[in-house]
Protein backbone atom coordinates (compact mmCIF):
# COMPACT_ATOMS: atom_id res chain seq x y z
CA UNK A 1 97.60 109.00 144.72
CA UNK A 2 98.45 110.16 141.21
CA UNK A 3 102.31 109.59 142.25
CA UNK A 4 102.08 106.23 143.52
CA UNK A 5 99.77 104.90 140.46
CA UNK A 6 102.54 106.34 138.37
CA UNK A 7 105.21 105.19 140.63
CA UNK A 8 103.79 101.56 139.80
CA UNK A 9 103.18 101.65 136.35
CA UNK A 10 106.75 102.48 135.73
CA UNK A 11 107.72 99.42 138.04
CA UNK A 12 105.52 97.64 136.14
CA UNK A 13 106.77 98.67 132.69
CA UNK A 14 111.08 97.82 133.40
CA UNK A 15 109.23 94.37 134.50
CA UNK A 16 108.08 93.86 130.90
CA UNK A 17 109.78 91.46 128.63
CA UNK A 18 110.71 93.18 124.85
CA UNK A 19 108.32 91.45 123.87
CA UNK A 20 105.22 92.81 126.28
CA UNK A 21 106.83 96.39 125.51
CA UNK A 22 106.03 96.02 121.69
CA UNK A 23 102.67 94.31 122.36
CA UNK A 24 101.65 97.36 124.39
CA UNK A 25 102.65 100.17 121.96
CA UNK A 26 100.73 98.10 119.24
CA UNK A 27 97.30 97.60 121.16
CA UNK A 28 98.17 101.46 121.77
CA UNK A 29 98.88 102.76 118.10
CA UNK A 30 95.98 100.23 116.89
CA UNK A 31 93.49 101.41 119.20
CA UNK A 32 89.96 102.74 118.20
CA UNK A 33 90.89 106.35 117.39
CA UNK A 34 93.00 104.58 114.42
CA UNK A 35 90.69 102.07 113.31
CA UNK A 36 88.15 104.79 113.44
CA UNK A 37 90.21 106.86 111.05
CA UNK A 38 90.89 104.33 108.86
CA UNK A 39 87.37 103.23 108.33
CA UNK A 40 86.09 106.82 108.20
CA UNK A 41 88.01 108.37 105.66
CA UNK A 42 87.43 105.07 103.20
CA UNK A 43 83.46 105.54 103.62
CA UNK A 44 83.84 108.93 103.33
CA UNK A 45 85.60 108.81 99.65
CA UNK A 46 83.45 106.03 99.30
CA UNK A 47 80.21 107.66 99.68
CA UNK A 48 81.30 110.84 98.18
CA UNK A 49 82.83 109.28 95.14
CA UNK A 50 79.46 107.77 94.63
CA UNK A 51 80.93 104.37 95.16
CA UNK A 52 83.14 104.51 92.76
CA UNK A 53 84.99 101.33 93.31
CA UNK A 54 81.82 99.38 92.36
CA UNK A 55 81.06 101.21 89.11
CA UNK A 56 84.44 101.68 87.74
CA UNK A 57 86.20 98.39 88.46
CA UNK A 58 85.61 96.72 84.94
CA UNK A 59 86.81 99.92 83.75
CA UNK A 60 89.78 100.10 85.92
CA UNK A 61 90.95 96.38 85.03
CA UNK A 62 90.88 97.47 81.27
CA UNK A 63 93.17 100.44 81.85
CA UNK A 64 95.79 97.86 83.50
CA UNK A 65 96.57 96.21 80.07
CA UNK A 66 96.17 99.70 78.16
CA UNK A 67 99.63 101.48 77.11
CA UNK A 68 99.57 105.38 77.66
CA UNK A 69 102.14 107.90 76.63
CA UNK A 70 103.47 110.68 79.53
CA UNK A 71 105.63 111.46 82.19
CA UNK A 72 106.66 108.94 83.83
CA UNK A 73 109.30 105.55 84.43
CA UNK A 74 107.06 102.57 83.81
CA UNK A 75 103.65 101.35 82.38
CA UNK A 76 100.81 101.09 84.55
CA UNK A 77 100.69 97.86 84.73
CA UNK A 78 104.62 97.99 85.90
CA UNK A 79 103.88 100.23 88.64
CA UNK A 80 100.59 98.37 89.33
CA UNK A 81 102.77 95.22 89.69
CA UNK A 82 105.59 96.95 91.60
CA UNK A 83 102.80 98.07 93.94
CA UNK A 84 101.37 94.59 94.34
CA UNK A 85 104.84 92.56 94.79
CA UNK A 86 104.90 95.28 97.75
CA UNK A 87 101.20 94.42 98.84
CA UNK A 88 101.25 90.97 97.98
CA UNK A 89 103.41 89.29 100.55
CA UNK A 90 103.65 87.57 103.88
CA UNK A 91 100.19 89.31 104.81
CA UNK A 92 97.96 87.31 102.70
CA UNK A 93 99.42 83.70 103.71
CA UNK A 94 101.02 84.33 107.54
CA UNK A 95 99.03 87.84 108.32
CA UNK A 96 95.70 86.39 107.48
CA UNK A 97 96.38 83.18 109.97
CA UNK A 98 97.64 85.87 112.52
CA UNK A 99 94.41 87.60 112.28
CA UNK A 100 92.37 84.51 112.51
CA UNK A 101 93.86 83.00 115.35
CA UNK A 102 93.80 86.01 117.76
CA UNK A 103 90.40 87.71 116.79
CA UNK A 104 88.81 84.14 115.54
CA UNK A 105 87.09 83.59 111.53
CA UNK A 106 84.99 86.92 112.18
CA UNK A 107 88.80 88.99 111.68
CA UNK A 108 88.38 87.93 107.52
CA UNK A 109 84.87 89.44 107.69
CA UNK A 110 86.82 93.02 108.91
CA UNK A 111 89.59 92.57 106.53
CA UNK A 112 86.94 92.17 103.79
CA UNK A 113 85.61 95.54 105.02
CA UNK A 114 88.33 97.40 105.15
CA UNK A 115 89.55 96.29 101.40
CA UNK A 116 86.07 97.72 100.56
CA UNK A 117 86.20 100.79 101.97
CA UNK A 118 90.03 100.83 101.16
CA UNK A 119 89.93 100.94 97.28
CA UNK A 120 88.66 103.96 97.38
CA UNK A 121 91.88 105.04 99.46
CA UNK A 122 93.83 103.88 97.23
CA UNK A 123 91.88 105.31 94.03
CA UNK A 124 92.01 108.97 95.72
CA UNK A 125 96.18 107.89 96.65
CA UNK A 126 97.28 106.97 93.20
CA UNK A 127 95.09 109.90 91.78
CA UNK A 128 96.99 112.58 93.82
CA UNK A 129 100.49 110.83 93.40
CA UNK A 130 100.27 111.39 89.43
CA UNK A 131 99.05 114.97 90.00
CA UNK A 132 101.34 116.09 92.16
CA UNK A 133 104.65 114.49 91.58
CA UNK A 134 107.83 115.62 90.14
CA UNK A 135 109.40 114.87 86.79
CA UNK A 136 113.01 115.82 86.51
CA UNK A 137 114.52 116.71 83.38
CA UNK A 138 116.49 113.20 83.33
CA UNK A 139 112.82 111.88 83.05
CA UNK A 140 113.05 110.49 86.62
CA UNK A 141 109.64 110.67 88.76
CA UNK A 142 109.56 111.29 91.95
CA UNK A 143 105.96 111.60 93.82
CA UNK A 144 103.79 109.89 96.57
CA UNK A 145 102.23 111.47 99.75
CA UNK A 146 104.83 113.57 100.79
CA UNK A 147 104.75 115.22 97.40
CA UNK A 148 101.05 115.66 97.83
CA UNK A 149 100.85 116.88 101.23
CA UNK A 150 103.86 119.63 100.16
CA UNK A 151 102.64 120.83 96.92
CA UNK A 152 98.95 120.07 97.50
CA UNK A 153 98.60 121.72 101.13
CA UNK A 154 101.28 124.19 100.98
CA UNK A 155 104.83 124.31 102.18
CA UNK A 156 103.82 125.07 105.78
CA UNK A 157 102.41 121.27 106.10
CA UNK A 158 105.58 119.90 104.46
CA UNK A 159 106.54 118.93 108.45
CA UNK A 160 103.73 116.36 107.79
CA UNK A 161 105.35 115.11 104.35
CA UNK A 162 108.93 114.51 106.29
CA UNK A 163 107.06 112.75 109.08
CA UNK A 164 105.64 110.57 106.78
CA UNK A 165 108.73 109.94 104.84
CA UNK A 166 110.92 109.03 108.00
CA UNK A 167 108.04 106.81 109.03
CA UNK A 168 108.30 105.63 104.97
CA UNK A 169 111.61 104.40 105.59
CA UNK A 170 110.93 102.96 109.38
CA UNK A 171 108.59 100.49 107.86
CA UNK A 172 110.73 99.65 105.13
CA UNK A 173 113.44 98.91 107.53
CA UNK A 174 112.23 97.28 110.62
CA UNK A 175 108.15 96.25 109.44
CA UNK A 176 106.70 95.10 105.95
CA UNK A 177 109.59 95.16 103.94
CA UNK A 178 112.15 92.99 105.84
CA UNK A 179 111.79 91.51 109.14
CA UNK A 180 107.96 90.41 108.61
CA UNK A 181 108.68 89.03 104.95
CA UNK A 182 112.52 86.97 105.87
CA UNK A 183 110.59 85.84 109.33
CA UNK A 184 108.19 84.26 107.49
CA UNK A 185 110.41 82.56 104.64
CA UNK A 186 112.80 81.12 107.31
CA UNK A 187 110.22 79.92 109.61
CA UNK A 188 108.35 78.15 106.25
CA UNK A 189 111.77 76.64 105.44
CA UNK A 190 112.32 74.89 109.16
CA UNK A 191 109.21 73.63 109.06
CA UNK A 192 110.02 71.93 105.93
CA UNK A 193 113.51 70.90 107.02
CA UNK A 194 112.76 70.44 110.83
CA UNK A 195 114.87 67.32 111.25
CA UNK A 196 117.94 69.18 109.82
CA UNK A 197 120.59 69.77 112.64
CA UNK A 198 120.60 72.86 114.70
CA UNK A 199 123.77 75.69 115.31
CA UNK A 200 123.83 77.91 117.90
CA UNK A 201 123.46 81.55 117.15
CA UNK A 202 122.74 85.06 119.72
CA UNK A 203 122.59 82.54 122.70
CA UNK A 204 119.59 80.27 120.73
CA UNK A 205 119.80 77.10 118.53
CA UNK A 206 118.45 77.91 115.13
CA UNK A 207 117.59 75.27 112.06
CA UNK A 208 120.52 75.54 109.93
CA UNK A 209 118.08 75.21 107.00
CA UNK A 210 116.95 78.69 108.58
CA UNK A 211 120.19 80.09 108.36
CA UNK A 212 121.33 79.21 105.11
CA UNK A 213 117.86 80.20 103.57
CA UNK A 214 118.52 83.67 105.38
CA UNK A 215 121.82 83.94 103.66
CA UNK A 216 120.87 83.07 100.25
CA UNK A 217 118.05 85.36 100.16
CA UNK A 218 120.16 88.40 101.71
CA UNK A 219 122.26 87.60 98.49
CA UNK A 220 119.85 87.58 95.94
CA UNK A 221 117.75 90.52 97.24
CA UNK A 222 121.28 92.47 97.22
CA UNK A 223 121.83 91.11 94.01
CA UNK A 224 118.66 92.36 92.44
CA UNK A 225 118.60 96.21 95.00
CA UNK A 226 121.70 97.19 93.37
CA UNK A 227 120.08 96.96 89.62
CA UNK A 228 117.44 100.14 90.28
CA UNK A 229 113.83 100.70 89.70
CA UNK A 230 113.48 99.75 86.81
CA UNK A 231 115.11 96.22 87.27
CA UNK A 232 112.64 95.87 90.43
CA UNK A 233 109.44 96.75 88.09
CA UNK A 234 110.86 94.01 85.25
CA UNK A 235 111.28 91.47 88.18
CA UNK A 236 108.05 92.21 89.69
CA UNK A 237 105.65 92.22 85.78
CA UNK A 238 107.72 88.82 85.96
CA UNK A 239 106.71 87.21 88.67
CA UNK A 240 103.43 88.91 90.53
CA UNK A 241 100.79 87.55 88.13
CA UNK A 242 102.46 83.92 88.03
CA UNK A 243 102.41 83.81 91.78
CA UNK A 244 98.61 85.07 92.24
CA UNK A 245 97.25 82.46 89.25
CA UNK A 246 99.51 79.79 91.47
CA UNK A 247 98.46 80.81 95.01
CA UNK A 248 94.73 81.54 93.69
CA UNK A 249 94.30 78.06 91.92
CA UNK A 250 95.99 76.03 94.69
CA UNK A 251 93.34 77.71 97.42
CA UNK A 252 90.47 76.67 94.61
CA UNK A 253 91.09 73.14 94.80
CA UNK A 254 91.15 73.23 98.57
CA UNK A 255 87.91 74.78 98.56
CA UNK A 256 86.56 72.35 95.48
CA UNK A 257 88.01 69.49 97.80
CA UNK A 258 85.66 70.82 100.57
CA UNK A 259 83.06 72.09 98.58
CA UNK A 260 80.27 71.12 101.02
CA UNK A 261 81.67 72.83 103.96
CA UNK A 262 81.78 76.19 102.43
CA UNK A 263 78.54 77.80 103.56
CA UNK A 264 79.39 76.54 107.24
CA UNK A 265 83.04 78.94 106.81
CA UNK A 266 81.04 81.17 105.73
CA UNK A 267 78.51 81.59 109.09
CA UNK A 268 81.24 81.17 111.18
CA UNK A 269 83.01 84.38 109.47
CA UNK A 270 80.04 86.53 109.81
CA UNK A 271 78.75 85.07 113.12
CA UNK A 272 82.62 85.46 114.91
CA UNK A 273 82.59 88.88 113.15
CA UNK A 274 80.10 90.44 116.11
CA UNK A 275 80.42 87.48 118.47
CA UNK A 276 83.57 85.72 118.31
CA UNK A 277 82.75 83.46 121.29
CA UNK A 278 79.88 81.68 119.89
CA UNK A 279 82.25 80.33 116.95
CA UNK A 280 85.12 79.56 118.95
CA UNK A 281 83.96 79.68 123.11
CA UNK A 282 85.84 80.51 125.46
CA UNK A 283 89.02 80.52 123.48
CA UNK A 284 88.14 83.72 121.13
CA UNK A 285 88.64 87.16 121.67
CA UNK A 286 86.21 90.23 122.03
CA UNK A 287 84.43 91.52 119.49
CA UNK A 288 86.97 94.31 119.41
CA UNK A 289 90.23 92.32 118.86
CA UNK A 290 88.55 90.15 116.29
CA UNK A 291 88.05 93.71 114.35
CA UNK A 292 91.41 95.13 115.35
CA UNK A 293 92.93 92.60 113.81
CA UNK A 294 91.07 91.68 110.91
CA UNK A 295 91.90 95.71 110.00
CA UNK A 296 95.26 95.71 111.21
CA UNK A 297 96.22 92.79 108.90
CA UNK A 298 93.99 93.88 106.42
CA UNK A 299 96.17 97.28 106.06
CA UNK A 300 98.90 95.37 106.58
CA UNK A 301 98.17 93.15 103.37
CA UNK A 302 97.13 96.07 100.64
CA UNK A 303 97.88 98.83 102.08
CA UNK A 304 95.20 101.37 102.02
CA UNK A 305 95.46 104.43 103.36
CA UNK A 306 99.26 103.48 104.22
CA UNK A 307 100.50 106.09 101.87
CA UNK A 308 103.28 102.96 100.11
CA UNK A 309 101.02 102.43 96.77
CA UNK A 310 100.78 106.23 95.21
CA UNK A 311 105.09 106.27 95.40
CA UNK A 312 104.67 103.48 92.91
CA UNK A 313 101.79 105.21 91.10
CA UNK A 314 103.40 107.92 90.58
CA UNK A 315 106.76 106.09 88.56
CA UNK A 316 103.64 105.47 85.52
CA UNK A 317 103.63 106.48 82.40
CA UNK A 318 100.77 108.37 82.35
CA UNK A 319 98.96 111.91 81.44
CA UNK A 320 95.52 111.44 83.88
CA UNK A 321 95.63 110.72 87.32
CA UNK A 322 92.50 109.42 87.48
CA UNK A 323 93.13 106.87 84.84
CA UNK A 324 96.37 105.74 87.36
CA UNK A 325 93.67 106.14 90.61
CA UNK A 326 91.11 103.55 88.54
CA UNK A 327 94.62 100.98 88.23
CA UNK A 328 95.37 101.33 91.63
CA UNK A 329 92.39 100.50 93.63
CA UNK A 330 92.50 97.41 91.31
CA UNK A 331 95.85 96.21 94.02
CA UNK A 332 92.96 96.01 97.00
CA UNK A 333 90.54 94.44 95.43
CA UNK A 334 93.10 91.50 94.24
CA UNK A 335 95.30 91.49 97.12
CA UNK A 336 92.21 91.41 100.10
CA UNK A 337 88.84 90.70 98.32
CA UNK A 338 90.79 87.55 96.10
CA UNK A 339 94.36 86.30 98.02
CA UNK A 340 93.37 86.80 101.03
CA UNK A 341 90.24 85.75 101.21
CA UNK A 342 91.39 82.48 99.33
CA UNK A 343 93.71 81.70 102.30
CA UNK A 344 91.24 82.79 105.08
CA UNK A 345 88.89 79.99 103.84
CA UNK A 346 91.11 77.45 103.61
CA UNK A 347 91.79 78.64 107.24
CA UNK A 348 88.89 78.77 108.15
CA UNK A 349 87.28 75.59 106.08
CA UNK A 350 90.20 72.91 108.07
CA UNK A 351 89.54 74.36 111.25
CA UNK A 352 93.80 74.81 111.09
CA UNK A 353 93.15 78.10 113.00
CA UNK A 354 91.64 76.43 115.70
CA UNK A 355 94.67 74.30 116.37
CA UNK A 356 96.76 74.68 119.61
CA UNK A 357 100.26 75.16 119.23
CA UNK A 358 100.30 76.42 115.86
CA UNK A 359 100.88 80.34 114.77
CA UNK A 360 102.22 82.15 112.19
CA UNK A 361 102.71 80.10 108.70
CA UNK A 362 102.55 76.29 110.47
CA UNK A 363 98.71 77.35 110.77
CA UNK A 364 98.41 77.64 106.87
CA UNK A 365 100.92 75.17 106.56
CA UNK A 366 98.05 72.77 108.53
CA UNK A 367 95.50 74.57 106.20
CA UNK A 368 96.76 73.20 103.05
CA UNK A 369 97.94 69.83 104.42
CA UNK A 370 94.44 69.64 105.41
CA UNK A 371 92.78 70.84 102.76
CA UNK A 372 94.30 69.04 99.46
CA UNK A 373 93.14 66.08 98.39
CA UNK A 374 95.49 63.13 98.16
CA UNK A 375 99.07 63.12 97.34
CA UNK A 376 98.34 67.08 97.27
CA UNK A 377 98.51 67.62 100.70
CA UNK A 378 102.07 65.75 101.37
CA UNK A 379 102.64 67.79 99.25
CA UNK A 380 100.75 71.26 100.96
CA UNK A 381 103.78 72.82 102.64
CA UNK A 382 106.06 72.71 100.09
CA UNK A 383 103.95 74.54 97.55
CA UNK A 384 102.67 76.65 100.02
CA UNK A 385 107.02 77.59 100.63
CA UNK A 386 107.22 78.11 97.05
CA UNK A 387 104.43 80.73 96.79
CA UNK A 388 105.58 82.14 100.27
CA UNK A 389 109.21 82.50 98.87
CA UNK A 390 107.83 84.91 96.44
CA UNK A 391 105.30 86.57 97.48
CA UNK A 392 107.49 87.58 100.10
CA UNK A 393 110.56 88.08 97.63
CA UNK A 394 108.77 90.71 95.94
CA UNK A 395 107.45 92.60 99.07
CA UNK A 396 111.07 93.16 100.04
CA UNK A 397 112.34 94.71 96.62
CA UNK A 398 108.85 96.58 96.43
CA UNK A 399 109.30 98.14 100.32
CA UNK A 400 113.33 98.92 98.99
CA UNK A 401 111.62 100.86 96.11
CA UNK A 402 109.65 102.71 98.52
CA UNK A 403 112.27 103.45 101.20
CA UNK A 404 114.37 104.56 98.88
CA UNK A 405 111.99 106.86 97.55
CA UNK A 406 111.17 108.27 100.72
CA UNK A 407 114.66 108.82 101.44
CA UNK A 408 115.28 110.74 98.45
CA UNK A 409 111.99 113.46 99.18
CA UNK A 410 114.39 114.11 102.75
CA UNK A 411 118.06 113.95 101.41
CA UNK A 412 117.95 114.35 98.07
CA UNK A 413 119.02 112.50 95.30
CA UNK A 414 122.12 111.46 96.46
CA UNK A 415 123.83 108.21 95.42
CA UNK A 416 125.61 107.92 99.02
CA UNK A 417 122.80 108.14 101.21
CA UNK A 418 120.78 105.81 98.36
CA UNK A 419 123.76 103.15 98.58
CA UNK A 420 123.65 103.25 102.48
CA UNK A 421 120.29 102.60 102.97
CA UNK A 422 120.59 99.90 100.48
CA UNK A 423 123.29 98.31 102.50
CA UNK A 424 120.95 98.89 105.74
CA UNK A 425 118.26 96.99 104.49
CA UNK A 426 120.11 94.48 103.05
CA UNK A 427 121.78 94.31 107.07
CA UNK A 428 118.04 93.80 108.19
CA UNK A 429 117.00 90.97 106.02
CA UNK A 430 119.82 89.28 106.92
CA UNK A 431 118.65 89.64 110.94
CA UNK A 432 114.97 89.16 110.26
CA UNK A 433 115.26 85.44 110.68
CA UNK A 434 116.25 85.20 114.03
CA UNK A 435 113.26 87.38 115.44
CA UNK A 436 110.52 85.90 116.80
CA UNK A 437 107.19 86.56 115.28
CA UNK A 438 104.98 87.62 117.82
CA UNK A 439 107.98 90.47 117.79
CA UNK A 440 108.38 90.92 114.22
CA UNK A 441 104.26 91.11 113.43
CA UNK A 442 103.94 93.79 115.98
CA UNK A 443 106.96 96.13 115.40
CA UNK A 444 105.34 96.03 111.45
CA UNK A 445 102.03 96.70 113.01
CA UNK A 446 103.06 99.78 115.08
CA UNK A 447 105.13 101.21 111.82
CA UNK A 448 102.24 100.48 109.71
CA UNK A 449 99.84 102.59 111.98
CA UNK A 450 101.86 105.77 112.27
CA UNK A 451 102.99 105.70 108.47
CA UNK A 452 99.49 106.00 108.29
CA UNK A 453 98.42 108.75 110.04
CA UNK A 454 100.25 111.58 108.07
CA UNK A 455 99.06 110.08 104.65
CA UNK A 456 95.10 109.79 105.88
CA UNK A 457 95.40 113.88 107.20
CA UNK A 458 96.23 114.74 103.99
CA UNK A 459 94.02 112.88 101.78
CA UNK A 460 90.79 114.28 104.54
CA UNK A 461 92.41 118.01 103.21
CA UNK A 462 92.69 116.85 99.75
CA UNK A 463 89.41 114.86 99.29
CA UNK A 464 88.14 117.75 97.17
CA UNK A 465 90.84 118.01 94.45
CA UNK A 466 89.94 113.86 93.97
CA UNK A 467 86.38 114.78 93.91
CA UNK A 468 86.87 117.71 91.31
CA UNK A 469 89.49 115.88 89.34
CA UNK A 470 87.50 112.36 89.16
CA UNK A 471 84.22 114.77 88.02
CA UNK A 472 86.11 116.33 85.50
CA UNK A 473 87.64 113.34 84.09
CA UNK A 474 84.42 111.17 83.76
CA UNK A 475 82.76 115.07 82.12
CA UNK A 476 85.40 114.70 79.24
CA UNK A 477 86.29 110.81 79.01
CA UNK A 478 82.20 109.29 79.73
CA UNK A 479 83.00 105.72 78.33
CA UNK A 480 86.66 103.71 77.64
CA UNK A 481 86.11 104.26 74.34
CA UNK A 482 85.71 108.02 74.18
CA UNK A 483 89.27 108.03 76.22
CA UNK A 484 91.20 106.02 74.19
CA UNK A 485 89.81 108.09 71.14
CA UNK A 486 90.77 111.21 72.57
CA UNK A 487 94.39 109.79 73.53
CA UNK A 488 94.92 109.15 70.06
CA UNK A 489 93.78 112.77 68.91
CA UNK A 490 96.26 114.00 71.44
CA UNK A 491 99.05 112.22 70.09
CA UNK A 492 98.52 112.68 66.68
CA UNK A 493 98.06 116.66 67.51
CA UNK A 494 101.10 115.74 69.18
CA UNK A 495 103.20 114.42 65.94
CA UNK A 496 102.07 117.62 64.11
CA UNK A 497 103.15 119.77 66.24
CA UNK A 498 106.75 118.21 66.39
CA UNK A 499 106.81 118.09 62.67
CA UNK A 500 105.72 122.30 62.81
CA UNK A 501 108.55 122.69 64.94
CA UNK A 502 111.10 120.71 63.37
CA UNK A 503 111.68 118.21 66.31
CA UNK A 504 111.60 114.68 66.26
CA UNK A 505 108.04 113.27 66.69
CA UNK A 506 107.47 111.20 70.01
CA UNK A 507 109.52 107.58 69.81
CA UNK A 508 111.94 108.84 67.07
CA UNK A 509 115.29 109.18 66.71
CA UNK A 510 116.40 112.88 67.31
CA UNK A 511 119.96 112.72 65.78
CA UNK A 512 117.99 110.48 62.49
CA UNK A 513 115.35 113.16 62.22
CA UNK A 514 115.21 115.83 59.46
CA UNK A 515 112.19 118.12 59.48
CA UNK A 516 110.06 117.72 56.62
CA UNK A 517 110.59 121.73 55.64
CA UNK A 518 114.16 121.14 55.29
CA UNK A 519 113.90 117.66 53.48
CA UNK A 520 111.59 119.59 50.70
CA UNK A 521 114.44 122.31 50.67
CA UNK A 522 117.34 120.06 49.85
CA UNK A 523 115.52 117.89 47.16
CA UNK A 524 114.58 121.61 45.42
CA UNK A 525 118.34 122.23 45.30
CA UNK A 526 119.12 119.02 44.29
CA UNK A 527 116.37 118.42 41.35
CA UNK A 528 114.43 121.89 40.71
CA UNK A 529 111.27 121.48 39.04
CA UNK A 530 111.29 122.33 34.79
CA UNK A 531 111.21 125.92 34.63
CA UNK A 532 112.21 127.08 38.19
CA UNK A 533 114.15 130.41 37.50
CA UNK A 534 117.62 130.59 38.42
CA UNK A 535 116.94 132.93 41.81
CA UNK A 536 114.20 129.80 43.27
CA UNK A 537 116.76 127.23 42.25
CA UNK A 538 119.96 128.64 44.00
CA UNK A 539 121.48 129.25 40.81
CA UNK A 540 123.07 132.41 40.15
């Protein structure tokens, strides 16, 4: 009866370890209905957009390096780079091996998919973050999806915004932005250091290596929390391009080294994307979990359709959200279609996936011990640590930037609540370490997929203010060149008007400033031209 099945599956549920639990509410949340989402509103904006993504990426990499005056806290580029030391992290070194070894090489072929579809997610994200944010008089900006579900849909949906910014915080807290990211440093260290001597801790022996790497780190990401925004985006301009030209050329001399087995990675990929068994027998999944979890860990890596990127957009100094929608699909395309897809062939090339006994980071780890030539691969784990140490760095002061954030569209700006959630996440990257990562990849998965329900509703609702607002733009602006002329006639029209008005034109000193009206005035009084009469001159 319906009784006794539901009799047993609750017997059968208190039987289940912690671990089972969170393995159940993942294959749950990332279940077809999700993936189908996903994928459906990305070819959607994709198709409708005209394939945008394609067209306008040259474009889109030119704005990145292009200063632009408006509202806002940082450049472009800052807030692109604050997005991707968010993006950029443990996903594209440990996710990508996660991926590989459950669904087999076919999962890259699904993350390559979804990063395809996904830029135009995040083009239409960062496009309604700048147009529907708030600027406070201080000059702070606050925007993202909650800001564009409230003032794009109406108050009555803004029960959708606070979802999503609870969930915001959630994933901060206990999925991308600490527990995932520490997990993965730790675990990179005591493989390193695996002969160092062991302390009990919580009823298990851990590396001590582990622990004092999880120490320093809490430290220095405290260190760094308490400086702001604006010290995060400086940290991140920093380091996020000198750890994707490290990562990238590392993964190019694997695949130079083992040049000639390239096209073979490549059939395997393709071939394991529809029929995982014939790559890997009977080891593999279904075709299904090699596609759940090429997606899951695709999303997990750039975040598309998450809703974290547009909070970040929407800190950039900028006047046209489309010209910040162009800069943002730029993260995906670097993040999945280049880092990722560097370590999924070295992956995939060694055959380190295909290793018993390995997960997590030890089966890149084997990748690039594998792969380099030489002296290199002695070498292999230890520069893979180094570029793990900050990729993964960054993703925890980028996920702080967006928690915070988040926190602020429910409470407020209120310094308290800002310092206490501060001194929350700082508490969970220093217990991240000692959770296992079967544990720790799940929890982020299950966060990841409910953050991203709220964020893909609205953009469905909003998909024709991007379609309007991307047709007007490319009306006005056709070429580069035609925007960057008519950015200069706005700022000079800009100047003049200040001068009209007697204010101080844009980047000058107020106090310093004299009108030029008044500076005529006073050199008249001082040295009146030959012949003025007495009334013109002041002289009575």
């Amino acid at each position: 009866s319906a009784c006794r099945r539901r009799a047993a599956f609750f017997l059968a549920f208190l039987q289940m370890t912690f671990e089972e639990i969170v393995q159940a509410i993942d294959d749950f949340v990332w279940g077809i209905p999700l993936i189908v989402l996903i994928l459906g509103v990305g070819i959607y904006l994709t198709v409708r957009l005209v394939f945008l993504p394609i067209r306008k990426l040259p474009r889109a990499f030119r704005y990145m390096f292009q200063k632009e005056e408006g509202a806002g806290e940082v450049s472009s580029f800052g807030a692109l780079c604050t997005a991707l030391s968010a993006t950029i992290g443990t996903g594209n070194i440990v996710g990508v091996a996660t991926a590989i070894v459950a669904g087999g090489p076919g999962a890259l072929f699904w993350m390559w998919l979804a990063a395809f579809f996904g830029m135009a997610t995040k083009y239409a994200e960062g496009l309604l973050a700048v147009k529907y944010r708030k600027v406070y008089p201080d000059g702070h900006t606050l925007g993202g999806p909650f800001y564009y579900i409230e003032n794009g849909l109406g108050r009555r949906w803004k029960f959708l915004a606070v979802i999503f910014a609870v969930l915001g915080m959630c994933v901060g807290l206990f999925g991308i932005g600490t527990f995932s990211q520490v997990n993965s440093i730790t675990d990179a260290v005591g493989n390193i250091f695996s002969s160092a001597p062991t302390l009990a801790l919580f009823g298990r022996e851990y590396n001590i290596a582990v622990i004092i790497a999880g120490v320093v780190l809490t430290v220095i990401v405290g260190l760094v929390l308490f400086g702001g925004v604006k010290r995060i985006a400086k940290v991140s301009e920093a380091v996020v391009p000198f750890m994707v030209i490290l990562y990238v050329l590392v993964c190019l001399v694997i695949l130079g080294a083992n040049v000639t087995v390239i096209p073979q990675a490549f059939a395997q990929i393709f071939v394991g994307a529809f029929n995982p068994r014939a790559v890997a027998g009977g080891i593999a999944g279904s075709f299904f979990v090699a596609m759940q979890n090429g997606i899951a860990r695709g999303i997990f890596s750039n975040e598309a359709g998450l809703g974290s990127a547009p909070i970040a957009a929407a800190a950039a100094k900028t006047k046209e959200p489309v010209r910040q929608g162009l800069v943002s699909m730029t993260g995906t395309f670097l993040d999945t279609l280049v880092v990722c897809t560097m370590t999924g062939l070295a992956i995939v090339i060694t055959g380190a996936w295909n290793v018993e006994s390995l997960q997590g980071v030890a089966v890149t780890m084997q990748a690039f011990s594998q792969g380099l030539p030489g002296i290199l691969g002695a070498a292999g784990p230890v520069i893979l640590m180094v570029c793990l140490i900050f990729f993964a760095f960054t993703t925890i002061l980028g996920w702080n930037f967006y928690g915070e954030r988040c926190l602020e569209y429910v409470a407020g700006r209120k310094k308290a609540a800002i310092w206490a959630y501060r001194v929350l996440y700082i508490m969970a990257v220093f217990i991240g370490p000692y959770m296992t990562v079967e544990a720790v990849w799940n929890i982020a998965d299950i966060f990841n997929g409910l953050m991203a329900i709220p964020n893909l509703i609205a953009l469905i609702l909003l998909s024709g203010v991007v379609f309007r607002e991307t047709k007007s733009y490319f009306r006005r602006y056709p070429t580069m060149k035609s925007a960057a002329l008519e950015s200069s006639i706005e700022a000079s029209a800009e100047g003049a008007a200040c001068r009209l008005e007697g204010d101080a034109p844009p980047g000058g000193a107020e106090e310093d400033y004299i009108p030029p009206a008044e500076l005529a005035g006073r050199q008249w009084e001082e040295d009146p031209p030959p012949g003025a009469p007495p009334e013109e001159n002041g002289k009575k």
